[in-house]
N, C-alpha and C. Protein backbone atom coordinates (compact mmCIF):
# COMPACT_ATOMS: atom_id res chain seq x y z
N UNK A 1 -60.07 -53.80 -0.40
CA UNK A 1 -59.85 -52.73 0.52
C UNK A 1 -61.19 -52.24 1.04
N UNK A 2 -61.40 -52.10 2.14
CA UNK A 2 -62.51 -51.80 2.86
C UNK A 2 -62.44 -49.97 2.71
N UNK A 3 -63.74 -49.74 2.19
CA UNK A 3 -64.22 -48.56 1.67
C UNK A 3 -65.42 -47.70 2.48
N UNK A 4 -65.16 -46.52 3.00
CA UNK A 4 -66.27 -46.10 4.02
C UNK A 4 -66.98 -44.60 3.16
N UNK A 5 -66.48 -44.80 1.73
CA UNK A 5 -66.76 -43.64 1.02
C UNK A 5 -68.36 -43.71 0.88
N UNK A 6 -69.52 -42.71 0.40
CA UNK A 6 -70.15 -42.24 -0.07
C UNK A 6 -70.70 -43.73 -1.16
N UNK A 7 -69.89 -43.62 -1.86
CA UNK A 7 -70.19 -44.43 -3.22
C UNK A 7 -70.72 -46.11 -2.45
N UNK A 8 -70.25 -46.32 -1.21
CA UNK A 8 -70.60 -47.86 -0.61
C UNK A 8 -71.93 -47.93 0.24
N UNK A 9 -72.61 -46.30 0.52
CA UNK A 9 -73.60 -46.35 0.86
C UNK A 9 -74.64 -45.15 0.86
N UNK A 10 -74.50 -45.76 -0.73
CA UNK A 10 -75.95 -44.77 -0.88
C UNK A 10 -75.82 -44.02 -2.19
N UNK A 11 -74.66 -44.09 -2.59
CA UNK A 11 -74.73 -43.15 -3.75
C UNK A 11 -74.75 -43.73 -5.01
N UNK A 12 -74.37 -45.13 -4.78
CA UNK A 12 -73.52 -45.83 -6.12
C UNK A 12 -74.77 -46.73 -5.64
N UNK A 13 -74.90 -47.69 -7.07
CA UNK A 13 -75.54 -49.28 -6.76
C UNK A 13 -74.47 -50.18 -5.65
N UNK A 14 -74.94 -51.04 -4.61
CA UNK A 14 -74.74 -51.79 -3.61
C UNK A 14 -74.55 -53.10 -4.85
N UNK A 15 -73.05 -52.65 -4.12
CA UNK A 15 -72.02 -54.06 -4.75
C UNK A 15 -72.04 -55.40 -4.27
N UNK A 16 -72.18 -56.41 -4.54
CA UNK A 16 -72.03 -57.97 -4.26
C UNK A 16 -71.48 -58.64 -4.98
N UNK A 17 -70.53 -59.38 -4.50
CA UNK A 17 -69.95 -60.58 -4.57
C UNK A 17 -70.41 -62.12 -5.22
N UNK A 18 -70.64 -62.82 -5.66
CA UNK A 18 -71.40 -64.25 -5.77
C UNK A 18 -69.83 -64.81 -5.95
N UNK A 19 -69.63 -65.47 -4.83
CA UNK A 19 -68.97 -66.80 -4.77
C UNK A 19 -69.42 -67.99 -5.15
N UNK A 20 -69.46 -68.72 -6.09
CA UNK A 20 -70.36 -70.16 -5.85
C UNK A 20 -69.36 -70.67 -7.55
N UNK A 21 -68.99 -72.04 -7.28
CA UNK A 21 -68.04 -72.93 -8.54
C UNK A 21 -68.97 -73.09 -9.43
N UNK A 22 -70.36 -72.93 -9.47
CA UNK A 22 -71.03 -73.10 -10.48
C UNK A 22 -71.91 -72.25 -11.40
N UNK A 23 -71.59 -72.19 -12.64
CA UNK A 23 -71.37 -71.19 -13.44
C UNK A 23 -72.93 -70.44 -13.23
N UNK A 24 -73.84 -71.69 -13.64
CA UNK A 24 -75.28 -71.00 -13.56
C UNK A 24 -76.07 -70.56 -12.45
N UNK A 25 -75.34 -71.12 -11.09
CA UNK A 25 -75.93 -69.83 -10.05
C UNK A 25 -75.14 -68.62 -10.30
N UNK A 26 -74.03 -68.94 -10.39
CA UNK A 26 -73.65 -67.02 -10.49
C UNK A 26 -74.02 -66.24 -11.91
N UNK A 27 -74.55 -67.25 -12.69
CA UNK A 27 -75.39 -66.38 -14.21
C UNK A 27 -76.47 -65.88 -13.69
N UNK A 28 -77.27 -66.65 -12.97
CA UNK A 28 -78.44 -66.43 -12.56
C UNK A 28 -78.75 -65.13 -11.74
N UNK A 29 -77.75 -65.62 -10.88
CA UNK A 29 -77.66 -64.21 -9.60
C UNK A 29 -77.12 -63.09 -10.41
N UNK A 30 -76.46 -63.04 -11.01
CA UNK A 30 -75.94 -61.78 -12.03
C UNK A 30 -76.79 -60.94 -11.85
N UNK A 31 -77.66 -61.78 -13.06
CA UNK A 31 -78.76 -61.16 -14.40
C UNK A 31 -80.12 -60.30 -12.94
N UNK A 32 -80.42 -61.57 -11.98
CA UNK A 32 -81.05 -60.97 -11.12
C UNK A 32 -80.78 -59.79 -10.88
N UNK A 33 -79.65 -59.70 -9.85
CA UNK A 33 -79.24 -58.78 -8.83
C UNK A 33 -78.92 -57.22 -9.89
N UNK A 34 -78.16 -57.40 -11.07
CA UNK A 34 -78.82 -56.41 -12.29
C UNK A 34 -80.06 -56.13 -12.34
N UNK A 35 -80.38 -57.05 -12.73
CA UNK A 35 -82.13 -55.91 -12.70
C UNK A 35 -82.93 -55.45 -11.47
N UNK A 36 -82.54 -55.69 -10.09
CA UNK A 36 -83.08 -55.17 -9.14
C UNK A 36 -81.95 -54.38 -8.34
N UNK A 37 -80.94 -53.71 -9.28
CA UNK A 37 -80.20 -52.29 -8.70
C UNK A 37 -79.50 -52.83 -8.15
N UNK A 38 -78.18 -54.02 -8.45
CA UNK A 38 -77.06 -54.28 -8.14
C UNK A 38 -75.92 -54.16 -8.37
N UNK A 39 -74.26 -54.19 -8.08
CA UNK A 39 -73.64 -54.41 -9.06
C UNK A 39 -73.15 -55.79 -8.62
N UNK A 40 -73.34 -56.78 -9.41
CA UNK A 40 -72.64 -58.07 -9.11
C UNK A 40 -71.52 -58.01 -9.41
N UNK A 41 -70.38 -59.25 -9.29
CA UNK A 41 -69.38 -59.21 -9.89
C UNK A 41 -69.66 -60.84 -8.91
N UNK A 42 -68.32 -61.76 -9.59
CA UNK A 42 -68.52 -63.51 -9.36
C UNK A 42 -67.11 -63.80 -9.08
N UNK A 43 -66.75 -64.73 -8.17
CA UNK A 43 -65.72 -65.27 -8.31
C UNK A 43 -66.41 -67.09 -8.22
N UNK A 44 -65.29 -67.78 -8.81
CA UNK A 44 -65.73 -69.39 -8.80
C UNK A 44 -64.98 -69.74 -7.70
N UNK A 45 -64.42 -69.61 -7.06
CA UNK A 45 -63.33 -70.13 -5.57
C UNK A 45 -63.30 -68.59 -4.60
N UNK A 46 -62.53 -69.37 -3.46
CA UNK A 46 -62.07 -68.53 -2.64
C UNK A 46 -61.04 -68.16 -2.66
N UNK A 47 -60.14 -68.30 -3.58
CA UNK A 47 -58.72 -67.65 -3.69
C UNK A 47 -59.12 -66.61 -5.05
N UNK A 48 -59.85 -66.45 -6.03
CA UNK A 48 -60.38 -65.70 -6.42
C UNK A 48 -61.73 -64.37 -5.74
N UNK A 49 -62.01 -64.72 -5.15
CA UNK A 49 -62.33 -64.34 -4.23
C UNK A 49 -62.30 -62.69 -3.32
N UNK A 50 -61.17 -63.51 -2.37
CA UNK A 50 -60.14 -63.48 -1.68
C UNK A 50 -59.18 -61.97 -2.42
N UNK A 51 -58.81 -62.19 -4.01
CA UNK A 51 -58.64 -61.24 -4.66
C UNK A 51 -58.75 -60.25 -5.02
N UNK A 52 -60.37 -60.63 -5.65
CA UNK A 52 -61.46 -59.18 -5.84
C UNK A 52 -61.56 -58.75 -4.70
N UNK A 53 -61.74 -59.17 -3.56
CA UNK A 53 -61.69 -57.99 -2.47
C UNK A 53 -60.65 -57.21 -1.97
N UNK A 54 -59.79 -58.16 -2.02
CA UNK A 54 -58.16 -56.76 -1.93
C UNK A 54 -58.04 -56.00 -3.29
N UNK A 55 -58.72 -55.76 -4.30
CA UNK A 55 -59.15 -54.76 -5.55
C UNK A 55 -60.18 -53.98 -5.47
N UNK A 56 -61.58 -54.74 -4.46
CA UNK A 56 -62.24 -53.54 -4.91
C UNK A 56 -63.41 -54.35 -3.02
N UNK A 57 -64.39 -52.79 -2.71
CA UNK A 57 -64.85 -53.01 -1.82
C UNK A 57 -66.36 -53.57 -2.32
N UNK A 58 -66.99 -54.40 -1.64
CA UNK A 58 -68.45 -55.44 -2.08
C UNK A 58 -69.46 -55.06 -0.51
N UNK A 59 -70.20 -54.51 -1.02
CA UNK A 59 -71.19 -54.16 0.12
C UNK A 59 -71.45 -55.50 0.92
N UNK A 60 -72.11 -56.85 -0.46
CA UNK A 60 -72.62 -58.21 0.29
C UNK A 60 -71.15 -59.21 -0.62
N UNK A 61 -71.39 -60.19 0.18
CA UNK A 61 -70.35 -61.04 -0.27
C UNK A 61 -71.39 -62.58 -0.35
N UNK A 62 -72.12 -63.01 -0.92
CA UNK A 62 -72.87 -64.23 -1.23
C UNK A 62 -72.24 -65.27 -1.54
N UNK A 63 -71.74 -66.35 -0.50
CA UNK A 63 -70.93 -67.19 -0.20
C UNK A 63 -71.46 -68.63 -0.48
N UNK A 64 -70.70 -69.84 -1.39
CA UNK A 64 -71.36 -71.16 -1.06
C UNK A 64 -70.70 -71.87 -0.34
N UNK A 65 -71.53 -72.65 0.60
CA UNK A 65 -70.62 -73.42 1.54
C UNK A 65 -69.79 -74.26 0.95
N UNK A 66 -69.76 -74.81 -0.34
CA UNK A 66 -68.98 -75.89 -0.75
C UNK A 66 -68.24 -75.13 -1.92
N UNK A 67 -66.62 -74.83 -1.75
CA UNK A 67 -66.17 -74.16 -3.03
C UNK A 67 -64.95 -75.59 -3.12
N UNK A 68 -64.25 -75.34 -4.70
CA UNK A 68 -63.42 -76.23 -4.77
C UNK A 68 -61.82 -76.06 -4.16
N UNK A 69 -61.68 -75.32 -3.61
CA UNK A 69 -60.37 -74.91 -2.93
C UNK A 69 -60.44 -74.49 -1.49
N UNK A 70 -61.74 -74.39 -0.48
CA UNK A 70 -61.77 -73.48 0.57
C UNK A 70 -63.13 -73.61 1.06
N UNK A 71 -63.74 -74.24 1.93
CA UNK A 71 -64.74 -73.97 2.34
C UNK A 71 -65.29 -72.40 2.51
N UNK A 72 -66.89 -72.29 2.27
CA UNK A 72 -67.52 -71.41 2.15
C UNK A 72 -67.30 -70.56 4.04
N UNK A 73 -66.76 -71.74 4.97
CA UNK A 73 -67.11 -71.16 6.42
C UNK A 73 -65.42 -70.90 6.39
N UNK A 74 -64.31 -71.08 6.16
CA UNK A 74 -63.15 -70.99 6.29
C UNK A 74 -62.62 -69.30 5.67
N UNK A 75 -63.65 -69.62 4.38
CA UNK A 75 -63.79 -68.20 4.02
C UNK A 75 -64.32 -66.89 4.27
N UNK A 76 -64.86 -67.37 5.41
CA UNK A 76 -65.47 -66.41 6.40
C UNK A 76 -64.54 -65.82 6.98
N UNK A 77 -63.32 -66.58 7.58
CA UNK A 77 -62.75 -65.95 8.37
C UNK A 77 -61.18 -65.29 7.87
N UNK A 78 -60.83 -65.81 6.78
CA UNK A 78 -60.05 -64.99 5.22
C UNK A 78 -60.99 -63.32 5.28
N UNK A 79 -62.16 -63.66 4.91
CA UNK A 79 -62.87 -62.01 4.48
C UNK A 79 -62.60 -61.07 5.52
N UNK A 80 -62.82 -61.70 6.62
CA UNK A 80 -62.70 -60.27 8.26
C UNK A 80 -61.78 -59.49 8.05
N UNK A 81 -60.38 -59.97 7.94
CA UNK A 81 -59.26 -59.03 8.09
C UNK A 81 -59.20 -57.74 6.82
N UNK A 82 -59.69 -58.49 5.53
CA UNK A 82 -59.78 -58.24 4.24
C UNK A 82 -60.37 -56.60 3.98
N UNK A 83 -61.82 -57.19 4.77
CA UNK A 83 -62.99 -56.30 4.23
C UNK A 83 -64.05 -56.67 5.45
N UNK A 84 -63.59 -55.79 6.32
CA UNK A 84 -64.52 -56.23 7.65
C UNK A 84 -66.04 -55.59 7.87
N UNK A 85 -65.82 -54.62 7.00
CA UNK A 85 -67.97 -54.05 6.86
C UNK A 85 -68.74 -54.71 5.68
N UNK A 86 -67.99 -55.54 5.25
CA UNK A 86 -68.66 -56.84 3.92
C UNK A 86 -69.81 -57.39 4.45
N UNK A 87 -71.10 -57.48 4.15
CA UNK A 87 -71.93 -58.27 4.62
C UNK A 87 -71.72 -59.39 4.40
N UNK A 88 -71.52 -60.74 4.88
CA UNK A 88 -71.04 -62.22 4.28
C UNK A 88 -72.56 -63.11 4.71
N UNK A 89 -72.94 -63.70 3.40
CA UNK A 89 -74.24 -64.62 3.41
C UNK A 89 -73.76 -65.81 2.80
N UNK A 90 -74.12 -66.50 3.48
CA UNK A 90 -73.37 -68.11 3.18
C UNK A 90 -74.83 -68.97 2.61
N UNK A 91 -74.64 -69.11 1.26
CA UNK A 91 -75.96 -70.01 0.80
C UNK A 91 -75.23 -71.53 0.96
N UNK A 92 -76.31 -72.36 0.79
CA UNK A 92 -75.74 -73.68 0.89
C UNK A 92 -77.02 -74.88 0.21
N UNK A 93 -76.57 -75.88 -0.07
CA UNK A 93 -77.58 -76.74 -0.99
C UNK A 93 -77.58 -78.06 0.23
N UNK A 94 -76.83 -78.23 1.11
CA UNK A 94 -77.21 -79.32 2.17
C UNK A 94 -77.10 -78.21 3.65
N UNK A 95 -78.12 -77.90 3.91
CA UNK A 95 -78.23 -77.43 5.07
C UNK A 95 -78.26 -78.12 6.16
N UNK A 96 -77.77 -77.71 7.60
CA UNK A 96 -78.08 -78.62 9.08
C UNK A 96 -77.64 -77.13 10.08
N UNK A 97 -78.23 -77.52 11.14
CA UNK A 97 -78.23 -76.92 12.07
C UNK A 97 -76.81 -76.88 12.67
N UNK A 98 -75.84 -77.78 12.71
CA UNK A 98 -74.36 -77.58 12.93
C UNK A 98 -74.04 -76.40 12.02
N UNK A 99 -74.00 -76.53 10.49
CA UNK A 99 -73.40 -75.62 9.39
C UNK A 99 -73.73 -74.38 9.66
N UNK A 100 -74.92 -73.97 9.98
CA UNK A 100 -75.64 -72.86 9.85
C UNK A 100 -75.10 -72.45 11.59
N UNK A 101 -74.44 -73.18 12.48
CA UNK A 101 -74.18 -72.46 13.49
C UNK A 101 -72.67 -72.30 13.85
N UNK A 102 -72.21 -73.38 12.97
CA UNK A 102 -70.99 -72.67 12.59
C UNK A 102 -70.57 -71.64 11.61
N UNK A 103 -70.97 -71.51 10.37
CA UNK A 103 -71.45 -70.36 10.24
C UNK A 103 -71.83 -69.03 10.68
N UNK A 104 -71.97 -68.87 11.68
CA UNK A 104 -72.68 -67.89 11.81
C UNK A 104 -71.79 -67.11 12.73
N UNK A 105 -71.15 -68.93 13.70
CA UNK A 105 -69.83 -68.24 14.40
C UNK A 105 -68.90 -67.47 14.03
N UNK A 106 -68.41 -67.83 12.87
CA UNK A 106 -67.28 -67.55 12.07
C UNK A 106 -67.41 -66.19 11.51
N UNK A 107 -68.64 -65.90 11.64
CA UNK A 107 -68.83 -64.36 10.69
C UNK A 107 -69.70 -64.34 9.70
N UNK A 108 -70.38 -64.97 9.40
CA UNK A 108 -71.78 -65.02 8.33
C UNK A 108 -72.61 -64.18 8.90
N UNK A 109 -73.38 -63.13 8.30
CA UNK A 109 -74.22 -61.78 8.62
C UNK A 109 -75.72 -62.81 8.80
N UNK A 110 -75.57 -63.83 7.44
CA UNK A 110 -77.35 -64.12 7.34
C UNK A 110 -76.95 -65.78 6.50
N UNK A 111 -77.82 -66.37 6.68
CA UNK A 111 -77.74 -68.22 5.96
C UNK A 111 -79.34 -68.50 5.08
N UNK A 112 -78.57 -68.75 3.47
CA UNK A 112 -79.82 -69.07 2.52
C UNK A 112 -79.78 -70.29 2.18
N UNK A 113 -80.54 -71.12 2.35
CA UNK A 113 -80.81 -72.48 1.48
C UNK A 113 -81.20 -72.24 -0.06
N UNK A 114 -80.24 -73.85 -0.68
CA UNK A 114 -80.52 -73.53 -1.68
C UNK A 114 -81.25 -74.46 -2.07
N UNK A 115 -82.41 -74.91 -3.16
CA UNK A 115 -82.47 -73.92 -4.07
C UNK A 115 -82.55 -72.81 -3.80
N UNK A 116 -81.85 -71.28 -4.46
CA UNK A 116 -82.59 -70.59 -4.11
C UNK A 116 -83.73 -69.51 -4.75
N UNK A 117 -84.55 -68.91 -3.60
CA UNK A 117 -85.87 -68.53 -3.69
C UNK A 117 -85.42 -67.02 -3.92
N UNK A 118 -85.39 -66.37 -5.35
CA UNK A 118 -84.99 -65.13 -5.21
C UNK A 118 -85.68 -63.94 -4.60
N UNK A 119 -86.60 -64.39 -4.29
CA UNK A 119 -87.40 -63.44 -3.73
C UNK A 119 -87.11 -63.27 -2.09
N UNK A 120 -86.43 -64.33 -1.63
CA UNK A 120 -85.82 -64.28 -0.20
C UNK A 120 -84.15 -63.96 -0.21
N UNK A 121 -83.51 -64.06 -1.63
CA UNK A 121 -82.54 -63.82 -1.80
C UNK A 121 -82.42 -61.90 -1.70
N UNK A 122 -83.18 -61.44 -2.09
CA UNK A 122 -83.42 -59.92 -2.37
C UNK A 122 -83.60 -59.31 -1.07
N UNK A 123 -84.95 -60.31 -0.44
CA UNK A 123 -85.18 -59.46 1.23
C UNK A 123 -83.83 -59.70 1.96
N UNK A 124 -83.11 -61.04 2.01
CA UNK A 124 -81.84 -60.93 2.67
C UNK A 124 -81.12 -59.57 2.69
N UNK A 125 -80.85 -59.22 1.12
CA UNK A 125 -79.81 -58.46 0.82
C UNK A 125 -80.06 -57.40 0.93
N UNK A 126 -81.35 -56.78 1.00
CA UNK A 126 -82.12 -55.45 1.75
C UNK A 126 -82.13 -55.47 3.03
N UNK A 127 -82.60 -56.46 3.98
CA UNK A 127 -82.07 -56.24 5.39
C UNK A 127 -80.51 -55.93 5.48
N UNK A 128 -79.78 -57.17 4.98
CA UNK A 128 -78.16 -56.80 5.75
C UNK A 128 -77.57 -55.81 4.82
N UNK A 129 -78.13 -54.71 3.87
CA UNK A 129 -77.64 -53.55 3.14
C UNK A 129 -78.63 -52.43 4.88
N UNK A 130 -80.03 -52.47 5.10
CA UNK A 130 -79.74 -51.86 5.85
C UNK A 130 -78.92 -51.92 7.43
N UNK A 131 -78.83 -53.16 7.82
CA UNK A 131 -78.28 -53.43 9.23
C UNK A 131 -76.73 -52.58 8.64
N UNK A 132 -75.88 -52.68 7.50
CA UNK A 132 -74.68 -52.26 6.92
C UNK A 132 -75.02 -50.82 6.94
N UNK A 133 -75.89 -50.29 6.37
CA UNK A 133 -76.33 -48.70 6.27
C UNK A 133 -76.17 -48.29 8.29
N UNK A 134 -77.07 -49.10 9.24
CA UNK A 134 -76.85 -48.71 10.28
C UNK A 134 -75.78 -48.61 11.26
N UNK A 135 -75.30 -49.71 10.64
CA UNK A 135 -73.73 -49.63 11.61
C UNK A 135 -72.63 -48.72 11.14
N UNK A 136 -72.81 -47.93 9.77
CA UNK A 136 -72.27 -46.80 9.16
C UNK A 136 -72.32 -45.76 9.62
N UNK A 137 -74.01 -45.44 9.99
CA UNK A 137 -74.39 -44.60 10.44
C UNK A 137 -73.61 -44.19 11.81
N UNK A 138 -73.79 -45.55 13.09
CA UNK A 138 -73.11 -45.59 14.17
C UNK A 138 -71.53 -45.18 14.36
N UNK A 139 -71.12 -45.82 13.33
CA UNK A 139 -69.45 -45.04 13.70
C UNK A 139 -68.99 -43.95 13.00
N UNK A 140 -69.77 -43.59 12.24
CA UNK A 140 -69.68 -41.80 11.41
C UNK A 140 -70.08 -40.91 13.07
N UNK A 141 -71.12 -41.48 13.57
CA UNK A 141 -71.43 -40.81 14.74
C UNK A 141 -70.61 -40.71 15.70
N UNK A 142 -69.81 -41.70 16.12
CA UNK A 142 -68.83 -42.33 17.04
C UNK A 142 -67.99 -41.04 16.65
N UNK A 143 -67.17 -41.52 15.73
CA UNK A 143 -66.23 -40.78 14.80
C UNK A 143 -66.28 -39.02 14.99
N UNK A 144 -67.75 -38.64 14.35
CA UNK A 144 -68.03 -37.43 15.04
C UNK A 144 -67.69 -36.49 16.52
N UNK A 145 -68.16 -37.71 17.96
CA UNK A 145 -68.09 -37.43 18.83
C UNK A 145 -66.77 -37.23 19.64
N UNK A 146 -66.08 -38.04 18.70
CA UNK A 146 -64.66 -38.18 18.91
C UNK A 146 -63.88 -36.86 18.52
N UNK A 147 -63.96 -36.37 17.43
CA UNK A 147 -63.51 -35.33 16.86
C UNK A 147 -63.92 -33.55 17.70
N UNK A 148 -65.64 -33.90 17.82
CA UNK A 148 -65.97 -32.79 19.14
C UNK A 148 -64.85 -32.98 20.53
N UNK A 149 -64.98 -34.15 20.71
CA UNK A 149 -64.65 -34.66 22.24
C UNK A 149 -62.52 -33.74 21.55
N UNK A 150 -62.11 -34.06 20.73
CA UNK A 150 -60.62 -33.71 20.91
C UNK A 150 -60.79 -31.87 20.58
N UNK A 151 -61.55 -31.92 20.16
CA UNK A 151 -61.54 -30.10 20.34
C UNK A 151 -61.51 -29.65 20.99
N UNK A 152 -62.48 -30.26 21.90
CA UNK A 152 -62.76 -29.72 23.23
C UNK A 152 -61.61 -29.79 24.31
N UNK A 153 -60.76 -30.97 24.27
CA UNK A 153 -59.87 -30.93 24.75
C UNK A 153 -58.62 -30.09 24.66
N UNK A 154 -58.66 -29.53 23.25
CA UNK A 154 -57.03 -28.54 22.77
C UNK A 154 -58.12 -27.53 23.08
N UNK A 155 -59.16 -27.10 23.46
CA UNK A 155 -59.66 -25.93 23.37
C UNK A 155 -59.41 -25.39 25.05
N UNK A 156 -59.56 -26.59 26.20
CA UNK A 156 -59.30 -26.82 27.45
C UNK A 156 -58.18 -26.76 27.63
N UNK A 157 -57.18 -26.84 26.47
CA UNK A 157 -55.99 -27.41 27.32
C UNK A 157 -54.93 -25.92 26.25
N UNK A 158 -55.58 -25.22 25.80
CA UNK A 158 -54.96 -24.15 24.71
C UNK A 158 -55.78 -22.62 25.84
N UNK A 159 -56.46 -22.66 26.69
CA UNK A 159 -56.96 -21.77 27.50
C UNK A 159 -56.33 -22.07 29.12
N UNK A 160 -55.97 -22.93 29.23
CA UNK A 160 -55.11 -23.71 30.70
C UNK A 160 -53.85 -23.22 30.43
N UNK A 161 -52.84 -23.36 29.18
CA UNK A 161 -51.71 -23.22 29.30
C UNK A 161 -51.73 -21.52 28.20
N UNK A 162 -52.57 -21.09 28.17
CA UNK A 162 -52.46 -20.00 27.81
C UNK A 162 -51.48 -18.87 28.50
N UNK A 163 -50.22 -18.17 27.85
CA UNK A 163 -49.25 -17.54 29.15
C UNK A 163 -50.19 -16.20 29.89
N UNK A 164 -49.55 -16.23 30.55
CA UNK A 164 -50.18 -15.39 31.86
C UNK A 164 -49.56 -14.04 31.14
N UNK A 165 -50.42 -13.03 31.63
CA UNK A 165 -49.82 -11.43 30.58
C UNK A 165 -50.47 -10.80 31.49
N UNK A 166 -49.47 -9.99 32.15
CA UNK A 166 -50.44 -8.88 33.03
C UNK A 166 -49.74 -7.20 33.03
């Protein structure tokens, strides 16, 4: 369930996802993303997946292109409807310029080669936590203007049909 509370930006540790069938990247990424102020959580497929996000909301969603039930890019387009302010990063161990641009079509925020370099794994997930922080920002604002903008209107339209008393 897609979550616009407090706790998804800014208050709580910034939740992620690790999708990947193999046990020791998502041990790895765990233990990392723990010690540099995460909360991980793992699924091994995309129908697991797919799950944890209709249970709970994931700031990043760290995707491998090759799962055993569902491609990593197919699952791109499963997450939208799901959990559409999810950041989705699609790592991959055979990279090409097709993957990475299909990818990207489909809804991937950002694309990591693997092996991966955790130290580029971290800047990823700090940029698209803030590009996620900014587009929060944008429709809290939206949202705002909207709410002025209908006041203003019952306030126009509660002084227009106000009865006439003389």
């Amino acid at each position: 369930m897609d979550d616009l509370s407090n706790k998804s930006f800014g208050a709580g540790k910034p939740s992620v996802l690790i999708v990947d069938d193999e046990a020791g990247i998502r041990k790895v990424l765990t233990t990392v993303l723990s010690e540099n102020g995460y909360s991980p959580d793992s699924a091994e497929n995309g129908a697991e997946a797919l799950k944890k996000t209709n249970e709970r909301y994931y700031n990043i969603a760290l995707i491998d292109i090759v799962l055993p039930d569902v491609s990593g890019v197919e699952l791109l387009s499963e997450f939208k409807p799901v959990s559409p302010r999810t950041r989705k990063i699609i790592m991959t161990g055979n990279p090409s310029f097709q993957n990475a641009v299909e990818a990207l079509n489909k809804g991937a925020d950002a694309y990591i080669m693997k092996p991966l370099d955790m130290g580029r794994v971290l800047a990823t997930l700090e940029d698209q936590l803030d590009k996620q922080k900014k587009e929060h920002e944008t429709m809290m604002q939206l949202l705002e203007r909207g709410r002025v903008r209908a006041r203003m209107e019952l306030l126009n339209r509660d002084s227009t049909e106000a009865p006439d008393i003389r």
